[in-house]
Protein backbone atom coordinates (compact mmCIF):
# COMPACT_ATOMS: atom_id res chain seq x y z
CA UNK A 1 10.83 214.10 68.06
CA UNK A 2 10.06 211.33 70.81
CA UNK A 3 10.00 213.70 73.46
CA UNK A 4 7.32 215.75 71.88
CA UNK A 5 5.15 212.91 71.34
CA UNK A 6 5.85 211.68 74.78
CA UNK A 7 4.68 215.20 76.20
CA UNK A 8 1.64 215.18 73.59
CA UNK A 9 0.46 211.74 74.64
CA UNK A 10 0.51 212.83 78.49
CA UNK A 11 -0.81 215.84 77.89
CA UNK A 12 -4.07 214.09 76.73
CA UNK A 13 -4.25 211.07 79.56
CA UNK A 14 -5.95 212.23 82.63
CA UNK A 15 -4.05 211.67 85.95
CA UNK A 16 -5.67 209.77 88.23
CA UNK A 17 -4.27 210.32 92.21
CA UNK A 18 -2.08 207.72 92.97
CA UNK A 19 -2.15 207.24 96.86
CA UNK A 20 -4.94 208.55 99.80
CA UNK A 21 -3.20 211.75 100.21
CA UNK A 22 -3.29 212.78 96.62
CA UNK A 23 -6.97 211.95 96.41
CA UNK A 24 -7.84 213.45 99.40
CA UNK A 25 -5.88 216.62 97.92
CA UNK A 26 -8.05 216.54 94.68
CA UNK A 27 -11.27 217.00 96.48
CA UNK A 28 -12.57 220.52 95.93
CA UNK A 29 -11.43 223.30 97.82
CA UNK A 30 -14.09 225.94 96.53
CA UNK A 31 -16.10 226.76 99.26
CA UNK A 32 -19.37 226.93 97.53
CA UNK A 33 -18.87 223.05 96.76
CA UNK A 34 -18.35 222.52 100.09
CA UNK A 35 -20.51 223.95 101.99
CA UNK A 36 -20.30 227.38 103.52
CA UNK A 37 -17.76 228.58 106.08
CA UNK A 38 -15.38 225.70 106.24
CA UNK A 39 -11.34 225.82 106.68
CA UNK A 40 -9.66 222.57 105.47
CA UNK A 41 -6.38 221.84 107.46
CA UNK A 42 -3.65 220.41 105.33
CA UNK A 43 -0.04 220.62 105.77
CA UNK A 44 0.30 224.48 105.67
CA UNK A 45 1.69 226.67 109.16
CA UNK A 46 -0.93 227.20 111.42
CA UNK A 47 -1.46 231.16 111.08
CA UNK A 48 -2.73 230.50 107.51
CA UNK A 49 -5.52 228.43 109.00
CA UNK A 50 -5.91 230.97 111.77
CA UNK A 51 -6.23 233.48 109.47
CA UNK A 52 -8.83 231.81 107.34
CA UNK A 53 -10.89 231.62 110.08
CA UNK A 54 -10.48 235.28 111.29
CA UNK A 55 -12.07 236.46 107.68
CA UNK A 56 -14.78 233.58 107.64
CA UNK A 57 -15.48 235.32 111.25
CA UNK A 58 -15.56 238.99 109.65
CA UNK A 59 -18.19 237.89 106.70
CA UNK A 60 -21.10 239.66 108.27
CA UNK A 61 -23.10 236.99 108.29
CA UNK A 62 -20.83 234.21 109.36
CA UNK A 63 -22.11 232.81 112.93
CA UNK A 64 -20.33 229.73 112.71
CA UNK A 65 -16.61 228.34 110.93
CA UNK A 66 -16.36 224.71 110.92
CA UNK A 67 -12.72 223.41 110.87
CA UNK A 68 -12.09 220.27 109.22
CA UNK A 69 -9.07 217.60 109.10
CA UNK A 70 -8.04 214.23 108.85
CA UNK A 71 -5.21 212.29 109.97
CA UNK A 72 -1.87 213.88 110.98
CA UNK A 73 -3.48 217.24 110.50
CA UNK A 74 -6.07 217.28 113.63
CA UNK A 75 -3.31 218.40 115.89
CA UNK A 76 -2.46 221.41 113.70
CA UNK A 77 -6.68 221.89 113.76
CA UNK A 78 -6.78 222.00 117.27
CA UNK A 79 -3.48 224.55 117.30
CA UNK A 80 -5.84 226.52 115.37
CA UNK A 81 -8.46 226.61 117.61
CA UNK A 82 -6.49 227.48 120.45
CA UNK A 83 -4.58 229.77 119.19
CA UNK A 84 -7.73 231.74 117.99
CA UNK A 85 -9.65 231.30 120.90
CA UNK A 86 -6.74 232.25 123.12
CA UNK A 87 -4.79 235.19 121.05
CA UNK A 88 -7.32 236.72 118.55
CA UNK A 89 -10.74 236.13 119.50
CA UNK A 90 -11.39 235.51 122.86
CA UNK A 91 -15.28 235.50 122.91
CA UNK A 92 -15.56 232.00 120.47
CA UNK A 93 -17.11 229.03 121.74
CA UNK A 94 -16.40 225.58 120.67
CA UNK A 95 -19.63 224.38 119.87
CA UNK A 96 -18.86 220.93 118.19
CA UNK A 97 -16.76 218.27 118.18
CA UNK A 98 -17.35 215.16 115.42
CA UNK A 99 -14.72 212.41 115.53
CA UNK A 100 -15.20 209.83 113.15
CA UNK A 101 -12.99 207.17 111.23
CA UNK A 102 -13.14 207.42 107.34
CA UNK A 103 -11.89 204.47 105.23
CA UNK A 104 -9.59 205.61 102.88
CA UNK A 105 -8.62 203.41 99.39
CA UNK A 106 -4.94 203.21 99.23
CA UNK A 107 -2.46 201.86 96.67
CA UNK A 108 -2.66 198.45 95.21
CA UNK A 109 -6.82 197.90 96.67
CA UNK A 110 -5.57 197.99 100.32
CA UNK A 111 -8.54 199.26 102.48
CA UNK A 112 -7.02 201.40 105.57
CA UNK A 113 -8.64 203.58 107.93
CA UNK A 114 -8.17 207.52 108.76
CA UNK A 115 -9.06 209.45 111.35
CA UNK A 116 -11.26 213.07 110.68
CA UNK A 117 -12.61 215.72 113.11
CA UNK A 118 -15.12 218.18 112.59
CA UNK A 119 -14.42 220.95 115.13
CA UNK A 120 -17.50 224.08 114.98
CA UNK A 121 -16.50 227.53 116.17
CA UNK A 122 -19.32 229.78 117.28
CA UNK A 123 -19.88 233.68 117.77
CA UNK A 124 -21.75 234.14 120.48
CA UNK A 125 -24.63 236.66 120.19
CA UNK A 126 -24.87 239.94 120.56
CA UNK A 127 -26.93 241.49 122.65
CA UNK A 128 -29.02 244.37 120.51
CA UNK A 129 -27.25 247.63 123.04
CA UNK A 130 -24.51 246.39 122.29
CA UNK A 131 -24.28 246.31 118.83
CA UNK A 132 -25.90 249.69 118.33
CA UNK A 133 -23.14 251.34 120.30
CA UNK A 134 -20.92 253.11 117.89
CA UNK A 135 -23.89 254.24 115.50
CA UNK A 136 -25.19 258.32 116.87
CA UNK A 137 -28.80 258.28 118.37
């Protein structure tokens, strides 16, 4: 009896994230919300980010795929990057870079900060005989 009305009463209390990491894990991951072609780096191998990007890049209209991450996770960004830009698709640019320092709420009040990067990938144009090329005249 006390463990079902243990499980009841947490089933109705809202969890709140504990620590920086968990609330940075709650933000929303839809891309609609946001904003458009963006691949959030977490803590997952590097191919699944790679491959994120590679079918951002083969939306049809998808110029640009910004790559976000904060903290321990820029250097698996940037392993991204290069492995894209060197392996898959040679012809990307790296169009941006935005460093900045976000400060980031931890337990018990304490104020710290946390490093994030912004990196933009572009597709460089196509010139117009070139993309008619496969289609009959």
């Amino acid at each position: 009896m006390t463990t079902q009305k243990h499980r009841k009463e947490a089933a109705g209390k809202e969890k709140q994230p504990k620590t920086a990491r968990a609330a940075y894990a709650s933000k929303p991951t839809d891309p609609e919300q946001i904003g458009g072609n963006v691949v959030l780096i977490g803590k997952k191998p590097v191919m699944n980010y790679v491959m994120a990007c590679i079918t951002h890049f083969n939306q049809p209209d998808a110029k640009k795929v910004v790559v976000k991450a904060r903290g321990r996770a820029i250097c698996r960004a940037v392993d991204t990057i290069e492995l894209l830009r060197r392996a898959f698709m040679k012809d990307l640019q790296l169009e941006d870079i935005a460093i900045r320092t976000e400060e980031v709420t931890r337990e018990q009040g304490r104020k710290s900060n946390v490093s994030a990067s912004e990196l933009t990938l572009a597709k460089p144009e196509m010139p117009l005989f070139l993309e008619n090329r496969g289609t009959a005249c």
